[in-house]
C-alpha atoms as a PDB file:
ATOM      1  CA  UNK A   1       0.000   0.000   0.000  1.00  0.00           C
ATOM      2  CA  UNK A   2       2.842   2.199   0.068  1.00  0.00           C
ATOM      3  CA  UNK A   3       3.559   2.101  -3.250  1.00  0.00           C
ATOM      4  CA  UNK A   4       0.791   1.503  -5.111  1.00  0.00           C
ATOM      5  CA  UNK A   5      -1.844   3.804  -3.588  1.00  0.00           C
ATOM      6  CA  UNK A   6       0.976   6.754  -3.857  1.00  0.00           C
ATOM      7  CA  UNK A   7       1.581   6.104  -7.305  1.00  0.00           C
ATOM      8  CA  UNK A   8      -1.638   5.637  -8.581  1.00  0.00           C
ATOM      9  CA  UNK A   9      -2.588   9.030  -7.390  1.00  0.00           C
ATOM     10  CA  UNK A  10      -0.075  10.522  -8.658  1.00  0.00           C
ATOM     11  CA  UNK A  11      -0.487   9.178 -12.410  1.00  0.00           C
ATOM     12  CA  UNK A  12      -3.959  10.668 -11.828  1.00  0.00           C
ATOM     13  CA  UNK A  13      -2.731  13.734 -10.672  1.00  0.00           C
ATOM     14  CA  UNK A  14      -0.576  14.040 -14.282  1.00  0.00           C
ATOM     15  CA  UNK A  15      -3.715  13.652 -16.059  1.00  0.00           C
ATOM     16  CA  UNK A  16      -5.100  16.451 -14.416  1.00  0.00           C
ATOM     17  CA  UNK A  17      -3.871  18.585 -17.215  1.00  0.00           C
ATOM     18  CA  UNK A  18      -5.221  17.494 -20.052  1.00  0.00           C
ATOM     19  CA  UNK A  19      -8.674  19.697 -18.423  1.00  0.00           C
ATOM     20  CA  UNK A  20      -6.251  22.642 -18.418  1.00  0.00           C
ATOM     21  CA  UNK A  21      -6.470  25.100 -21.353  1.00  0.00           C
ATOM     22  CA  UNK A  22      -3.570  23.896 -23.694  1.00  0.00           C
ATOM     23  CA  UNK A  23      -2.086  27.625 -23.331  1.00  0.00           C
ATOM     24  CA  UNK A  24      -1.586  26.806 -19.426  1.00  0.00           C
ATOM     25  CA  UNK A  25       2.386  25.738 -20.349  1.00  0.00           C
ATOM     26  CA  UNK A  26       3.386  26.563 -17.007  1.00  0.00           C
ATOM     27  CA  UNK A  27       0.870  24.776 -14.591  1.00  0.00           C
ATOM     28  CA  UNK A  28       0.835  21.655 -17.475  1.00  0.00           C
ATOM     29  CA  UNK A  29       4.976  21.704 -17.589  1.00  0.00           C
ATOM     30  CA  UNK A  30       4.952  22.333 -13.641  1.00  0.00           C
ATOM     31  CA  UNK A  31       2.309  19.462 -12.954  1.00  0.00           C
ATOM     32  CA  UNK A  32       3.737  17.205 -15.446  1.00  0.00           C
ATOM     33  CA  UNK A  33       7.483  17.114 -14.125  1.00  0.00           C
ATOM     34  CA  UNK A  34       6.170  17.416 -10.264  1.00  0.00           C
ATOM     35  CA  UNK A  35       4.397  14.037 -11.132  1.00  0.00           C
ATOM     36  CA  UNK A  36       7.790  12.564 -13.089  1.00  0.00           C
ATOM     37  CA  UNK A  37       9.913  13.717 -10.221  1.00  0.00           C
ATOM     38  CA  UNK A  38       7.720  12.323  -7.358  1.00  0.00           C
ATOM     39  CA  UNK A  39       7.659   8.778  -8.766  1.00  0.00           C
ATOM     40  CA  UNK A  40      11.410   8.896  -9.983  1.00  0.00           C
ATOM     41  CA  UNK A  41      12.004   9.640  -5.856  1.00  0.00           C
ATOM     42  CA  UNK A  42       8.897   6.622  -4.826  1.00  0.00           C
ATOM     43  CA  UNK A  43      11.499   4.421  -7.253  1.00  0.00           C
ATOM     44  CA  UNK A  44      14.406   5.443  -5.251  1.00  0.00           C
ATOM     45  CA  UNK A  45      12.952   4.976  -2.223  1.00  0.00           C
ATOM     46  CA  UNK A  46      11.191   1.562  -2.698  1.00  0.00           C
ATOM     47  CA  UNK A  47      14.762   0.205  -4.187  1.00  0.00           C
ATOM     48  CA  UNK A  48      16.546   0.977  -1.067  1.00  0.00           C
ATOM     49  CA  UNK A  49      14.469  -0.370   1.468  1.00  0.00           C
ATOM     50  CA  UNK A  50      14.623  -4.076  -0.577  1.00  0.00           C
ATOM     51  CA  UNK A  51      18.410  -5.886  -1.554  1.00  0.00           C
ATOM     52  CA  UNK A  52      19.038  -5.747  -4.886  1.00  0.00           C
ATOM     53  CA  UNK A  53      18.011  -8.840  -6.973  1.00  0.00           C
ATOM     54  CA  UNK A  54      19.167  -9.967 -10.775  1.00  0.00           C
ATOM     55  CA  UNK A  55      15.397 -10.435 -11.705  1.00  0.00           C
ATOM     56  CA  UNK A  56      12.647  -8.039 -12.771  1.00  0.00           C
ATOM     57  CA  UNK A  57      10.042  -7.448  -9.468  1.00  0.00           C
ATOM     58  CA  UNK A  58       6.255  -6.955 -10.253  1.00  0.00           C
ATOM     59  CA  UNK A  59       6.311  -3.666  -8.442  1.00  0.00           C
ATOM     60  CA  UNK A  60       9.283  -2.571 -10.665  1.00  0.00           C
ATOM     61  CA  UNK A  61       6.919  -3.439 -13.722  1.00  0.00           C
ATOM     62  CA  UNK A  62       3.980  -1.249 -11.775  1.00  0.00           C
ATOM     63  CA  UNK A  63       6.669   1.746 -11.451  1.00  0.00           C
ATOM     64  CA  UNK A  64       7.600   1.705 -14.820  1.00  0.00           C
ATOM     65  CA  UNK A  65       4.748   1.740 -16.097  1.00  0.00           C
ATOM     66  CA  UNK A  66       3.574   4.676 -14.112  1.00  0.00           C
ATOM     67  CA  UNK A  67       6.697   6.495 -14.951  1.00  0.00           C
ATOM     68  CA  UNK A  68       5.601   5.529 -18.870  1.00  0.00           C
ATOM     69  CA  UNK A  69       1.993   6.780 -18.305  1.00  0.00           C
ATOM     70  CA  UNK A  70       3.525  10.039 -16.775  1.00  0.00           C
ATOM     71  CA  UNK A  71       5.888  11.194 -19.205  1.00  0.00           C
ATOM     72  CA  UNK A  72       3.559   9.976 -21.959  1.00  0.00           C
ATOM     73  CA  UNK A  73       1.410  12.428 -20.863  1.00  0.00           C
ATOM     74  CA  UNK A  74       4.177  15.361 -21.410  1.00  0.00           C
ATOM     75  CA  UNK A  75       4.632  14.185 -24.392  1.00  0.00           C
ATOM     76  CA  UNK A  76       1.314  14.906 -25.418  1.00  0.00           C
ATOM     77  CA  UNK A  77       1.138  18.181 -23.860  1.00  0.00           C
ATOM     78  CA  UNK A  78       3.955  19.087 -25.574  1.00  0.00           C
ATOM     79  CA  UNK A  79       2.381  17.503 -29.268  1.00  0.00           C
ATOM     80  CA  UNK A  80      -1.189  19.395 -28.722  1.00  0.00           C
ATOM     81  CA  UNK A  81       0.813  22.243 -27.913  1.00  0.00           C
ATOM     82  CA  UNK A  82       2.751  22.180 -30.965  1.00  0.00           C
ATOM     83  CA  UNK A  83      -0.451  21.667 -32.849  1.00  0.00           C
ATOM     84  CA  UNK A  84      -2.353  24.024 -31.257  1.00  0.00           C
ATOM     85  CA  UNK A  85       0.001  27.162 -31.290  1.00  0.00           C
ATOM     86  CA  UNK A  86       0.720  26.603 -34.989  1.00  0.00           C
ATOM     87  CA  UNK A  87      -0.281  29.294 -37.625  1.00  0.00           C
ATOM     88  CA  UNK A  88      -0.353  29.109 -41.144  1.00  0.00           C
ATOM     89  CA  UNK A  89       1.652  30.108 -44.058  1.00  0.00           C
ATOM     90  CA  UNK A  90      -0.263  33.122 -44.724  1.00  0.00           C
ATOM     91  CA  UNK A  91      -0.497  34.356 -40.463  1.00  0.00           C
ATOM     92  CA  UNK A  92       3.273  33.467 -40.415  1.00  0.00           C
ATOM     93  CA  UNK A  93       4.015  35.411 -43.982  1.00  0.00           C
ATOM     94  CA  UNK A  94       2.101  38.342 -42.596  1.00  0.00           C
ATOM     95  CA  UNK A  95       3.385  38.791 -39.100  1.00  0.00           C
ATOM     96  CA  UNK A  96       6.984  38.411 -40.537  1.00  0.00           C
ATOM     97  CA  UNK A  97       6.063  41.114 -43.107  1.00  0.00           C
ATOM     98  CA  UNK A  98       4.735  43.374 -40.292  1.00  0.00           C
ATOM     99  CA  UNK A  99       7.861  42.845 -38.037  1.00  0.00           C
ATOM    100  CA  UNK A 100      10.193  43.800 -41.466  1.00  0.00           C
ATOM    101  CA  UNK A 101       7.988  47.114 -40.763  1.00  0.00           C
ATOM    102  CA  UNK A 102       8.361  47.489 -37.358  1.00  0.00           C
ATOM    103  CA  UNK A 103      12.294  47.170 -37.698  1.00  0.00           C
ATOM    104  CA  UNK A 104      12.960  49.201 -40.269  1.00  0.00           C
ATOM    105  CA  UNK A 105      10.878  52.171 -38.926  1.00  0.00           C
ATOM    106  CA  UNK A 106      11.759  51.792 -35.215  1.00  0.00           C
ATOM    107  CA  UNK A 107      15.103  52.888 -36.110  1.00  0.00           C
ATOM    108  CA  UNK A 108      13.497  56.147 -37.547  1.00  0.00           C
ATOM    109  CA  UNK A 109      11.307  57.457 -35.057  1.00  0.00           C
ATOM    110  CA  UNK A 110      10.145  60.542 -37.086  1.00  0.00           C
ATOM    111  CA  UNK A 111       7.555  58.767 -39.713  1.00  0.00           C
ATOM    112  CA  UNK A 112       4.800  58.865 -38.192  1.00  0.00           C
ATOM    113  CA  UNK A 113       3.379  56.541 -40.989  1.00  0.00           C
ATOM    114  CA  UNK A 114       4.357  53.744 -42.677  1.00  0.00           C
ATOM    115  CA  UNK A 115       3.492  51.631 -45.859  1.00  0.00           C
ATOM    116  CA  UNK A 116       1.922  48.349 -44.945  1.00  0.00           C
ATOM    117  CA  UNK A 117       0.490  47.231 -48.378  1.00  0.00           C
ATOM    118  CA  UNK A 118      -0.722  48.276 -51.617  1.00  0.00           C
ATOM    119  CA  UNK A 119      -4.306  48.492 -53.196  1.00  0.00           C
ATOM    120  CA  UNK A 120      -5.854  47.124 -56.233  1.00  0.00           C
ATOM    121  CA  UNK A 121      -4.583  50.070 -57.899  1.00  0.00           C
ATOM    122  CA  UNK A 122      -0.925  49.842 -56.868  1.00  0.00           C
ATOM    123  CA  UNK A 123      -1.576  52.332 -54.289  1.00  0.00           C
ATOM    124  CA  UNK A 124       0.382  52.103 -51.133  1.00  0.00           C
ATOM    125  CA  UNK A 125      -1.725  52.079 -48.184  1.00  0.00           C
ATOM    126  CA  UNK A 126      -0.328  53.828 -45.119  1.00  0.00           C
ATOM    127  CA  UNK A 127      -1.483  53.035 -41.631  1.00  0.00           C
ATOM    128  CA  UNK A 128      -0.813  55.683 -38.730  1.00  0.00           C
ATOM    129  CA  UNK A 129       0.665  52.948 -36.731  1.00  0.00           C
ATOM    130  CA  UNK A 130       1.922  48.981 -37.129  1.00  0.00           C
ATOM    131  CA  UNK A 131       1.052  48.182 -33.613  1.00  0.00           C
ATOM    132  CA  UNK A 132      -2.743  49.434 -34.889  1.00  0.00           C
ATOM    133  CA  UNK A 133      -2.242  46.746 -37.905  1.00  0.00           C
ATOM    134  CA  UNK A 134      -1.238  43.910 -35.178  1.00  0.00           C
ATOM    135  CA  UNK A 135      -4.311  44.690 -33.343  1.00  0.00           C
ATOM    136  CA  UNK A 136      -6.221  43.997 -36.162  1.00  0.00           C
ATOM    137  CA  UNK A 137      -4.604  41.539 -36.868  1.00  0.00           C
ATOM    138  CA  UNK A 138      -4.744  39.626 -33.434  1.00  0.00           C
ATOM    139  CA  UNK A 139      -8.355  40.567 -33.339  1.00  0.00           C
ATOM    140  CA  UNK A 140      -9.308  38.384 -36.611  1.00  0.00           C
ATOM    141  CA  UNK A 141      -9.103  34.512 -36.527  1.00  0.00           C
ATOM    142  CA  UNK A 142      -7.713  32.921 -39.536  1.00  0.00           C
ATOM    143  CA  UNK A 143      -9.904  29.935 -40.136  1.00  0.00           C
ATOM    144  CA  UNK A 144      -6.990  27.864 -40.855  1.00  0.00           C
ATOM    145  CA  UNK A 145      -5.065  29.078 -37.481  1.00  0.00           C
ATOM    146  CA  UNK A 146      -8.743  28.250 -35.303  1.00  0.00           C
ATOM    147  CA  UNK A 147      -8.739  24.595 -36.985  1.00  0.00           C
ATOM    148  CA  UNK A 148      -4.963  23.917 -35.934  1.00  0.00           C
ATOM    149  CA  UNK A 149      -5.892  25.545 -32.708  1.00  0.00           C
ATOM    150  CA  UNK A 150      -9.324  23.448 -32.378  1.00  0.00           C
ATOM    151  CA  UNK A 151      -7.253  20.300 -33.011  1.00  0.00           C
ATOM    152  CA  UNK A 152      -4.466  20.411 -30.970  1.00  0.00           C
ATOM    153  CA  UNK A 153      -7.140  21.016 -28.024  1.00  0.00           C
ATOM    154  CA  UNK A 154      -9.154  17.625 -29.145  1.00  0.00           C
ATOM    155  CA  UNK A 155      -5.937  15.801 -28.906  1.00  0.00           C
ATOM    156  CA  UNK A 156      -6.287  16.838 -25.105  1.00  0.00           C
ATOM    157  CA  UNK A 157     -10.237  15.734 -25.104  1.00  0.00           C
ATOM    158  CA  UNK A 158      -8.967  12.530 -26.728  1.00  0.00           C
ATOM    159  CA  UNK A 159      -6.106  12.008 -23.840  1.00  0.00           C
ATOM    160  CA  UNK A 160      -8.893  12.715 -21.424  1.00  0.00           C
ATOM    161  CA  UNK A 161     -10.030   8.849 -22.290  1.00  0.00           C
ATOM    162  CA  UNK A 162      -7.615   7.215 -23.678  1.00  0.00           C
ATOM    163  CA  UNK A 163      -5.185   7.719 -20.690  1.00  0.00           C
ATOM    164  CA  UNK A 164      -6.903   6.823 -17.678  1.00  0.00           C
ATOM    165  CA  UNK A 165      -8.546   3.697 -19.622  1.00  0.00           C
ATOM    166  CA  UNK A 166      -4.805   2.688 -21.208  1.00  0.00           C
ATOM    167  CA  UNK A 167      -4.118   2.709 -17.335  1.00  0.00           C
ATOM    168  CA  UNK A 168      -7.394   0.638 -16.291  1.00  0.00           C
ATOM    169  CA  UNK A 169      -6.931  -2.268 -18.685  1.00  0.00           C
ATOM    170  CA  UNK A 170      -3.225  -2.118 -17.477  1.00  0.00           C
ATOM    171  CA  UNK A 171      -4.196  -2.231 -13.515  1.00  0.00           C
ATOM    172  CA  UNK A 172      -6.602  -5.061 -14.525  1.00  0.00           C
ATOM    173  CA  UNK A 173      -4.408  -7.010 -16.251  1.00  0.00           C
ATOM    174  CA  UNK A 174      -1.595  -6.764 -14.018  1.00  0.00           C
ATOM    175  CA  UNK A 175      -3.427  -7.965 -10.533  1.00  0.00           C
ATOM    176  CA  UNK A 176      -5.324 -10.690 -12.152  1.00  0.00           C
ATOM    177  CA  UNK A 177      -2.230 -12.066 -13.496  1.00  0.00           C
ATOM    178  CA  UNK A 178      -0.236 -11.169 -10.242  1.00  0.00           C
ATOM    179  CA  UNK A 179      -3.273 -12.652  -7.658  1.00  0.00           C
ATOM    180  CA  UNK A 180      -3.302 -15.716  -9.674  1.00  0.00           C
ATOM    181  CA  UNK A 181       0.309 -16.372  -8.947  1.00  0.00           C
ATOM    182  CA  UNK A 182      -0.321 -15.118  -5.725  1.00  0.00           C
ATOM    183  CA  UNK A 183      -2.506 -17.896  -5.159  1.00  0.00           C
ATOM    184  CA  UNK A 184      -0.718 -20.964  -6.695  1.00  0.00           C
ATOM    185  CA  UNK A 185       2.312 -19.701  -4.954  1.00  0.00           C
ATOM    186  CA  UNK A 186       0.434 -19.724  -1.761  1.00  0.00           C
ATOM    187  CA  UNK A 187      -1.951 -23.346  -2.640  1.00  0.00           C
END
Protein backbone atom coordinates (compact mmCIF):
# COMPACT_ATOMS: atom_id res chain seq x y z
CA UNK A 1 0.00 0.00 0.00
CA UNK A 2 2.84 2.20 0.07
CA UNK A 3 3.56 2.10 -3.25
CA UNK A 4 0.79 1.50 -5.11
CA UNK A 5 -1.84 3.80 -3.59
CA UNK A 6 0.98 6.75 -3.86
CA UNK A 7 1.58 6.10 -7.31
CA UNK A 8 -1.64 5.64 -8.58
CA UNK A 9 -2.59 9.03 -7.39
CA UNK A 10 -0.07 10.52 -8.66
CA UNK A 11 -0.49 9.18 -12.41
CA UNK A 12 -3.96 10.67 -11.83
CA UNK A 13 -2.73 13.73 -10.67
CA UNK A 14 -0.58 14.04 -14.28
CA UNK A 15 -3.72 13.65 -16.06
CA UNK A 16 -5.10 16.45 -14.42
CA UNK A 17 -3.87 18.58 -17.22
CA UNK A 18 -5.22 17.49 -20.05
CA UNK A 19 -8.67 19.70 -18.42
CA UNK A 20 -6.25 22.64 -18.42
CA UNK A 21 -6.47 25.10 -21.35
CA UNK A 22 -3.57 23.90 -23.69
CA UNK A 23 -2.09 27.62 -23.33
CA UNK A 24 -1.59 26.81 -19.43
CA UNK A 25 2.39 25.74 -20.35
CA UNK A 26 3.39 26.56 -17.01
CA UNK A 27 0.87 24.78 -14.59
CA UNK A 28 0.84 21.65 -17.48
CA UNK A 29 4.98 21.70 -17.59
CA UNK A 30 4.95 22.33 -13.64
CA UNK A 31 2.31 19.46 -12.95
CA UNK A 32 3.74 17.20 -15.45
CA UNK A 33 7.48 17.11 -14.12
CA UNK A 34 6.17 17.42 -10.26
CA UNK A 35 4.40 14.04 -11.13
CA UNK A 36 7.79 12.56 -13.09
CA UNK A 37 9.91 13.72 -10.22
CA UNK A 38 7.72 12.32 -7.36
CA UNK A 39 7.66 8.78 -8.77
CA UNK A 40 11.41 8.90 -9.98
CA UNK A 41 12.00 9.64 -5.86
CA UNK A 42 8.90 6.62 -4.83
CA UNK A 43 11.50 4.42 -7.25
CA UNK A 44 14.41 5.44 -5.25
CA UNK A 45 12.95 4.98 -2.22
CA UNK A 46 11.19 1.56 -2.70
CA UNK A 47 14.76 0.21 -4.19
CA UNK A 48 16.55 0.98 -1.07
CA UNK A 49 14.47 -0.37 1.47
CA UNK A 50 14.62 -4.08 -0.58
CA UNK A 51 18.41 -5.89 -1.55
CA UNK A 52 19.04 -5.75 -4.89
CA UNK A 53 18.01 -8.84 -6.97
CA UNK A 54 19.17 -9.97 -10.78
CA UNK A 55 15.40 -10.44 -11.70
CA UNK A 56 12.65 -8.04 -12.77
CA UNK A 57 10.04 -7.45 -9.47
CA UNK A 58 6.26 -6.95 -10.25
CA UNK A 59 6.31 -3.67 -8.44
CA UNK A 60 9.28 -2.57 -10.67
CA UNK A 61 6.92 -3.44 -13.72
CA UNK A 62 3.98 -1.25 -11.78
CA UNK A 63 6.67 1.75 -11.45
CA UNK A 64 7.60 1.71 -14.82
CA UNK A 65 4.75 1.74 -16.10
CA UNK A 66 3.57 4.68 -14.11
CA UNK A 67 6.70 6.49 -14.95
CA UNK A 68 5.60 5.53 -18.87
CA UNK A 69 1.99 6.78 -18.31
CA UNK A 70 3.53 10.04 -16.77
CA UNK A 71 5.89 11.19 -19.21
CA UNK A 72 3.56 9.98 -21.96
CA UNK A 73 1.41 12.43 -20.86
CA UNK A 74 4.18 15.36 -21.41
CA UNK A 75 4.63 14.18 -24.39
CA UNK A 76 1.31 14.91 -25.42
CA UNK A 77 1.14 18.18 -23.86
CA UNK A 78 3.96 19.09 -25.57
CA UNK A 79 2.38 17.50 -29.27
CA UNK A 80 -1.19 19.39 -28.72
CA UNK A 81 0.81 22.24 -27.91
CA UNK A 82 2.75 22.18 -30.96
CA UNK A 83 -0.45 21.67 -32.85
CA UNK A 84 -2.35 24.02 -31.26
CA UNK A 85 0.00 27.16 -31.29
CA UNK A 86 0.72 26.60 -34.99
CA UNK A 87 -0.28 29.29 -37.63
CA UNK A 88 -0.35 29.11 -41.14
CA UNK A 89 1.65 30.11 -44.06
CA UNK A 90 -0.26 33.12 -44.72
CA UNK A 91 -0.50 34.36 -40.46
CA UNK A 92 3.27 33.47 -40.42
CA UNK A 93 4.01 35.41 -43.98
CA UNK A 94 2.10 38.34 -42.60
CA UNK A 95 3.39 38.79 -39.10
CA UNK A 96 6.98 38.41 -40.54
CA UNK A 97 6.06 41.11 -43.11
CA UNK A 98 4.74 43.37 -40.29
CA UNK A 99 7.86 42.85 -38.04
CA UNK A 100 10.19 43.80 -41.47
CA UNK A 101 7.99 47.11 -40.76
CA UNK A 102 8.36 47.49 -37.36
CA UNK A 103 12.29 47.17 -37.70
CA UNK A 104 12.96 49.20 -40.27
CA UNK A 105 10.88 52.17 -38.93
CA UNK A 106 11.76 51.79 -35.22
CA UNK A 107 15.10 52.89 -36.11
CA UNK A 108 13.50 56.15 -37.55
CA UNK A 109 11.31 57.46 -35.06
CA UNK A 110 10.15 60.54 -37.09
CA UNK A 111 7.56 58.77 -39.71
CA UNK A 112 4.80 58.87 -38.19
CA UNK A 113 3.38 56.54 -40.99
CA UNK A 114 4.36 53.74 -42.68
CA UNK A 115 3.49 51.63 -45.86
CA UNK A 116 1.92 48.35 -44.95
CA UNK A 117 0.49 47.23 -48.38
CA UNK A 118 -0.72 48.28 -51.62
CA UNK A 119 -4.31 48.49 -53.20
CA UNK A 120 -5.85 47.12 -56.23
CA UNK A 121 -4.58 50.07 -57.90
CA UNK A 122 -0.93 49.84 -56.87
CA UNK A 123 -1.58 52.33 -54.29
CA UNK A 124 0.38 52.10 -51.13
CA UNK A 125 -1.73 52.08 -48.18
CA UNK A 126 -0.33 53.83 -45.12
CA UNK A 127 -1.48 53.03 -41.63
CA UNK A 128 -0.81 55.68 -38.73
CA UNK A 129 0.67 52.95 -36.73
CA UNK A 130 1.92 48.98 -37.13
CA UNK A 131 1.05 48.18 -33.61
CA UNK A 132 -2.74 49.43 -34.89
CA UNK A 133 -2.24 46.75 -37.90
CA UNK A 134 -1.24 43.91 -35.18
CA UNK A 135 -4.31 44.69 -33.34
CA UNK A 136 -6.22 44.00 -36.16
CA UNK A 137 -4.60 41.54 -36.87
CA UNK A 138 -4.74 39.63 -33.43
CA UNK A 139 -8.35 40.57 -33.34
CA UNK A 140 -9.31 38.38 -36.61
CA UNK A 141 -9.10 34.51 -36.53
CA UNK A 142 -7.71 32.92 -39.54
CA UNK A 143 -9.90 29.93 -40.14
CA UNK A 144 -6.99 27.86 -40.86
CA UNK A 145 -5.06 29.08 -37.48
CA UNK A 146 -8.74 28.25 -35.30
CA UNK A 147 -8.74 24.60 -36.99
CA UNK A 148 -4.96 23.92 -35.93
CA UNK A 149 -5.89 25.54 -32.71
CA UNK A 150 -9.32 23.45 -32.38
CA UNK A 151 -7.25 20.30 -33.01
CA UNK A 152 -4.47 20.41 -30.97
CA UNK A 153 -7.14 21.02 -28.02
CA UNK A 154 -9.15 17.62 -29.15
CA UNK A 155 -5.94 15.80 -28.91
CA UNK A 156 -6.29 16.84 -25.11
CA UNK A 157 -10.24 15.73 -25.10
CA UNK A 158 -8.97 12.53 -26.73
CA UNK A 159 -6.11 12.01 -23.84
CA UNK A 160 -8.89 12.71 -21.42
CA UNK A 161 -10.03 8.85 -22.29
CA UNK A 162 -7.61 7.21 -23.68
CA UNK A 163 -5.19 7.72 -20.69
CA UNK A 164 -6.90 6.82 -17.68
CA UNK A 165 -8.55 3.70 -19.62
CA UNK A 166 -4.80 2.69 -21.21
CA UNK A 167 -4.12 2.71 -17.33
CA UNK A 168 -7.39 0.64 -16.29
CA UNK A 169 -6.93 -2.27 -18.69
CA UNK A 170 -3.23 -2.12 -17.48
CA UNK A 171 -4.20 -2.23 -13.51
CA UNK A 172 -6.60 -5.06 -14.52
CA UNK A 173 -4.41 -7.01 -16.25
CA UNK A 174 -1.59 -6.76 -14.02
CA UNK A 175 -3.43 -7.96 -10.53
CA UNK A 176 -5.32 -10.69 -12.15
CA UNK A 177 -2.23 -12.07 -13.50
CA UNK A 178 -0.24 -11.17 -10.24
CA UNK A 179 -3.27 -12.65 -7.66
CA UNK A 180 -3.30 -15.72 -9.67
CA UNK A 181 0.31 -16.37 -8.95
CA UNK A 182 -0.32 -15.12 -5.73
CA UNK A 183 -2.51 -17.90 -5.16
CA UNK A 184 -0.72 -20.96 -6.69
CA UNK A 185 2.31 -19.70 -4.95
CA UNK A 186 0.43 -19.72 -1.76
CA UNK A 187 -1.95 -23.35 -2.64
Amino acid sequence: MNTYAPSTMIVTMSWVSFWLKVDAVPARVALGVTSLLTLCTQVDQYKSQLPPVNYIKAMDIWLFVCILMVFSSLLMFALSYNIHSRECEECMEEKQTDEKYQLLFSKTRKAKMYPLSTDEDGKIKFIQSIHQKVQELDGKKCPKCAKKQYLGTRVDVACRTLFPGSFLIFAIVYWVHYLKIYRNYVS
